[in-house]
Protein backbone atom coordinates (compact mmCIF):
# COMPACT_ATOMS: atom_id res chain seq x y z
CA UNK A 1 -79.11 -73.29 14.31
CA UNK A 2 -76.98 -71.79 11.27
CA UNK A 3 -74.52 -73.08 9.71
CA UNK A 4 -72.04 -70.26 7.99
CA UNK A 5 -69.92 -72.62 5.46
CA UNK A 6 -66.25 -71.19 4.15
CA UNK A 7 -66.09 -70.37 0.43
CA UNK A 8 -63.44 -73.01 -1.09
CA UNK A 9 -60.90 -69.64 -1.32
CA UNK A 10 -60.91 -69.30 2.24
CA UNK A 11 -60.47 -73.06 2.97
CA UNK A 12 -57.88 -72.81 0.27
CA UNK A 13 -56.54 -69.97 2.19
CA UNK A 14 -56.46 -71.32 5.63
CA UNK A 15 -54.58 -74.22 4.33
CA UNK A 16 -52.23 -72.60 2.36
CA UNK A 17 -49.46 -72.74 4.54
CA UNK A 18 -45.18 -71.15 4.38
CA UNK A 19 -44.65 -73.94 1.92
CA UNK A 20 -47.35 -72.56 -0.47
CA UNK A 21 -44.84 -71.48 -4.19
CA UNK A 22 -45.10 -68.19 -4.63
CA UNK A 23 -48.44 -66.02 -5.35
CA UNK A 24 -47.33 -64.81 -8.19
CA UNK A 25 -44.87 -66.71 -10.50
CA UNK A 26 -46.29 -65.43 -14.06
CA UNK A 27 -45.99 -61.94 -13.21
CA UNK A 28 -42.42 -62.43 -11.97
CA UNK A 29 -41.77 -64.21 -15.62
CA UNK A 30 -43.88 -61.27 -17.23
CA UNK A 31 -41.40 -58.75 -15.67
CA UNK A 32 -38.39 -60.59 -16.09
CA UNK A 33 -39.05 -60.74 -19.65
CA UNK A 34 -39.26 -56.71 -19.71
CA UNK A 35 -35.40 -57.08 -19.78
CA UNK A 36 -35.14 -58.81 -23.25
CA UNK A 37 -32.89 -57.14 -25.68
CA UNK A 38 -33.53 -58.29 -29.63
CA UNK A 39 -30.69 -57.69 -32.17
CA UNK A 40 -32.08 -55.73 -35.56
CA UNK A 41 -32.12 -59.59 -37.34
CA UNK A 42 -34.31 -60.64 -34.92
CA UNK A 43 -36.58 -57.62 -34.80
CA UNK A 44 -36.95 -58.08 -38.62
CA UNK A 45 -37.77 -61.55 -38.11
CA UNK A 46 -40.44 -60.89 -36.02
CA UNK A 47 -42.24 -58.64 -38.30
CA UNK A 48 -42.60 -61.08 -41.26
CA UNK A 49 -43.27 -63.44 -39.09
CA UNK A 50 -46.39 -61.50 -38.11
CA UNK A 51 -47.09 -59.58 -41.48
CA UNK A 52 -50.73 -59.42 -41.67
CA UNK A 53 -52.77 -59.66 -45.26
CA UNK A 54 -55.46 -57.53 -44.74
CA UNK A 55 -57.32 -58.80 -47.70
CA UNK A 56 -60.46 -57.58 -49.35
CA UNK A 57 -61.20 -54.60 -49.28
CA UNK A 58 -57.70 -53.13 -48.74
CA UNK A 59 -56.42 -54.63 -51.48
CA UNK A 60 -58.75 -52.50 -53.58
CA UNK A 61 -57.13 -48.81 -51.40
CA UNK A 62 -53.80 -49.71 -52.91
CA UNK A 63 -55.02 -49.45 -56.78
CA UNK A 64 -54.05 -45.69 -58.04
CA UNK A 65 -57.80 -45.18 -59.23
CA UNK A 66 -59.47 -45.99 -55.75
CA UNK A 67 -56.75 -43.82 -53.88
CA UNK A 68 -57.34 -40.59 -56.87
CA UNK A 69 -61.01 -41.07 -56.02
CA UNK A 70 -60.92 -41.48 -52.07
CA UNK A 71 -58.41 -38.83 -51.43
CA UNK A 72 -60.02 -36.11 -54.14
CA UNK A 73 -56.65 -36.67 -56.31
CA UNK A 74 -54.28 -35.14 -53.36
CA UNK A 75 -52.89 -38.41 -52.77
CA UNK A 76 -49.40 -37.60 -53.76
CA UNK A 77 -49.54 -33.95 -52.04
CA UNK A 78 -50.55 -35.76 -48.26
CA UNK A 79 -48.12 -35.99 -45.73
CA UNK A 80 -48.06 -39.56 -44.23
């Protein structure tokens, strides 16, 4: 005789009846939080907030000697 058992998610499934919350609640926030509007103070507070400091070695790109030898003295001529 065999015996076919149901995975837990289709036990979990078959119980699951209309009182089960709805499927998918963080999504729902997700979107919902699509509609934020920041002011300008805010915006700028977010971005020292996550200011990065890149460290070694791109502390050493920002000296005028590294940046004369790296960009074959053009630097000032580029377009960034």
């Amino acid at each position: 005789m065999l015996i076919v058992r149901a995975s837990p998610t289709r036990r979990w499934l078959r119980a699951a009846d209309s009182s089960t919350p709805e499927p998918f609640p963080q999504l729902q926030n997700k979107l919902a939080s699509l509609d934020l509007e920041l002011s300008a103070e805010q915006w700028k507070s977010l971005d020292e907030a996550s200011r990065i400091d890149l460290g070694f070695p791109q502390h050493l790109y920002e000296k005028k000697m590294v940046r004369a030898i790296r960009h074959g003295g053009v630097w000032d001529r580029l377009l960034l």
